[in-house]
C-alpha atoms as a PDB file:
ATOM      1  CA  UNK A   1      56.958-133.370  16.835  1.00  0.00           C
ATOM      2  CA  UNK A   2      56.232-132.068  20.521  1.00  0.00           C
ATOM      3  CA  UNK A   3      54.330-135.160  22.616  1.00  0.00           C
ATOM      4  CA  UNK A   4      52.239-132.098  23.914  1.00  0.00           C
ATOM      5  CA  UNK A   5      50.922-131.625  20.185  1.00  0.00           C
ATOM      6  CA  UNK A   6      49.813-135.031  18.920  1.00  0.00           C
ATOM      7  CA  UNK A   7      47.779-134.542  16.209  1.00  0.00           C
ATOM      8  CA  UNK A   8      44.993-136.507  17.986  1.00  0.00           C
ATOM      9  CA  UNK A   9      46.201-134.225  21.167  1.00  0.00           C
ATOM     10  CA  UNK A  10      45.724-138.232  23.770  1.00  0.00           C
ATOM     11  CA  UNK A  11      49.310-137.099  25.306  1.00  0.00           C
ATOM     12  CA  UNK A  12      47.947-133.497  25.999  1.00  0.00           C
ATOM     13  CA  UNK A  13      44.858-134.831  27.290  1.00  0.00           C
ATOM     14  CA  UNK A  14      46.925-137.457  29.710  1.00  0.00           C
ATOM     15  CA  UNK A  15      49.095-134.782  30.624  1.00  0.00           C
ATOM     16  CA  UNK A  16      46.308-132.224  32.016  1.00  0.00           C
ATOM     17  CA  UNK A  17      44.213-134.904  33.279  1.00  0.00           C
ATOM     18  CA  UNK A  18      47.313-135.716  35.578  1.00  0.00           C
ATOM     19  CA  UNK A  19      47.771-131.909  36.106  1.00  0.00           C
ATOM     20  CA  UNK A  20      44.224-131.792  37.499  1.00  0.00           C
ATOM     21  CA  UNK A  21      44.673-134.996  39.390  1.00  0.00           C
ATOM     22  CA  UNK A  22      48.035-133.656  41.272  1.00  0.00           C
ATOM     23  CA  UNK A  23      45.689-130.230  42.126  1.00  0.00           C
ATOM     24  CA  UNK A  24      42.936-132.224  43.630  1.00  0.00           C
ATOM     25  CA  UNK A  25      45.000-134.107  45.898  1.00  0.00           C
ATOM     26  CA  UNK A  26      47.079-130.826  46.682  1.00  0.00           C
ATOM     27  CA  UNK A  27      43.570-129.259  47.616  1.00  0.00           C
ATOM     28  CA  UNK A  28      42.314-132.423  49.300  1.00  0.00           C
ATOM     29  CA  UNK A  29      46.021-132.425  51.625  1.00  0.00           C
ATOM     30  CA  UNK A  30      45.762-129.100  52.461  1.00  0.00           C
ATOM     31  CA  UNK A  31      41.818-129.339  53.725  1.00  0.00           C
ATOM     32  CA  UNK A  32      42.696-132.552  55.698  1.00  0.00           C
ATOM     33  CA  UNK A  33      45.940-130.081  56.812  1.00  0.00           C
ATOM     34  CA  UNK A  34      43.327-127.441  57.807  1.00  0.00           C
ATOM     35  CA  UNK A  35      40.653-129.455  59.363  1.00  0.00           C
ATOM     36  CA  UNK A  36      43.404-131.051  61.303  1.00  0.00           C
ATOM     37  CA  UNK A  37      45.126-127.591  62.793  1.00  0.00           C
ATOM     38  CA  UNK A  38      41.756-126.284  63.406  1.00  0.00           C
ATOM     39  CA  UNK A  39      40.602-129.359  65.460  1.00  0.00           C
ATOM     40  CA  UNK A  40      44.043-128.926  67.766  1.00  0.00           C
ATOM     41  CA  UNK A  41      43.172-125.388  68.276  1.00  0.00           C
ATOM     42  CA  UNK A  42      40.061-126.007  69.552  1.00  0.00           C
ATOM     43  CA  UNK A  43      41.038-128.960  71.981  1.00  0.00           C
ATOM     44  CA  UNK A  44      43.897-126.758  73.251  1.00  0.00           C
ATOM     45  CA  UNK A  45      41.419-123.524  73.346  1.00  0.00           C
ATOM     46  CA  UNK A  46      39.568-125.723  76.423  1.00  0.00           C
ATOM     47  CA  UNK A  47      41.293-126.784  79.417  1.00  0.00           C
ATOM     48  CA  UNK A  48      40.256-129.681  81.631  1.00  0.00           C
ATOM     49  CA  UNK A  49      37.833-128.709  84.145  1.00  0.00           C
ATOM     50  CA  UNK A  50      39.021-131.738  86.194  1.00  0.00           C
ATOM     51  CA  UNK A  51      40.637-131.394  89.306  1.00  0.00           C
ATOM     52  CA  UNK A  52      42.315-134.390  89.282  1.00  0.00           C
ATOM     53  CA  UNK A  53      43.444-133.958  86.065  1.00  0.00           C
ATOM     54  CA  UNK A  54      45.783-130.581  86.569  1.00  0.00           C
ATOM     55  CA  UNK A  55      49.261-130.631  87.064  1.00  0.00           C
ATOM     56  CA  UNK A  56      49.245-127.637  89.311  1.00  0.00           C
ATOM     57  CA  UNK A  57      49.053-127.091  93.105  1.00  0.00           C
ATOM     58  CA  UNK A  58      46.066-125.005  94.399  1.00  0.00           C
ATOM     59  CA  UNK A  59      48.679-121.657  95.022  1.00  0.00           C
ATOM     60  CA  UNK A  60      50.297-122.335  91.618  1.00  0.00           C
ATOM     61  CA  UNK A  61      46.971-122.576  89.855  1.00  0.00           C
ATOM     62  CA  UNK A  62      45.732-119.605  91.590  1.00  0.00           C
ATOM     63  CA  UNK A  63      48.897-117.552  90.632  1.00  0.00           C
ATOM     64  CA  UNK A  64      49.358-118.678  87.100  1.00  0.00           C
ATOM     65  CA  UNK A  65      45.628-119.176  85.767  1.00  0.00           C
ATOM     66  CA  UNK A  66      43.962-115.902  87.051  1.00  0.00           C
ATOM     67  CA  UNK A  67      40.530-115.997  84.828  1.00  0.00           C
ATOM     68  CA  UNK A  68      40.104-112.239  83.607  1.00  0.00           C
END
């Protein structure tokens, strides 16, 4: 007989409880995955207001980060 259709149906029940277990960390992954992606977007969506910070000269900045 099958595994998948013991009579008392305990290897059916092990094998969708690990089925359900592999989907909840595949759903957990992807929302850290998400969280993650969305929290780099938003750090790289603001630049540094500090002067001393920026790798540009004044003529380069003014040239290549013209504010529209």
């Amino acid at each position: 007989m099958h595994p998948l259709r013991d009579d008392n149906g305990l290897s059916f029940r092990q094998y969708q409880g690990r089925l359900l277990a592999i989907g909840a960390e595949m759903k957990k992954r992807r929302r850290q995955n998400q969280d993650k992606y969305r929290r780099n977007q938003r750090l790289d969506d603001h630049p540094v207001h500090d002067a001393s910070v920026s790798d540009f000269s004044d003529a380069e900045s003014e040239t290549t980060h013209m504010s529209f």
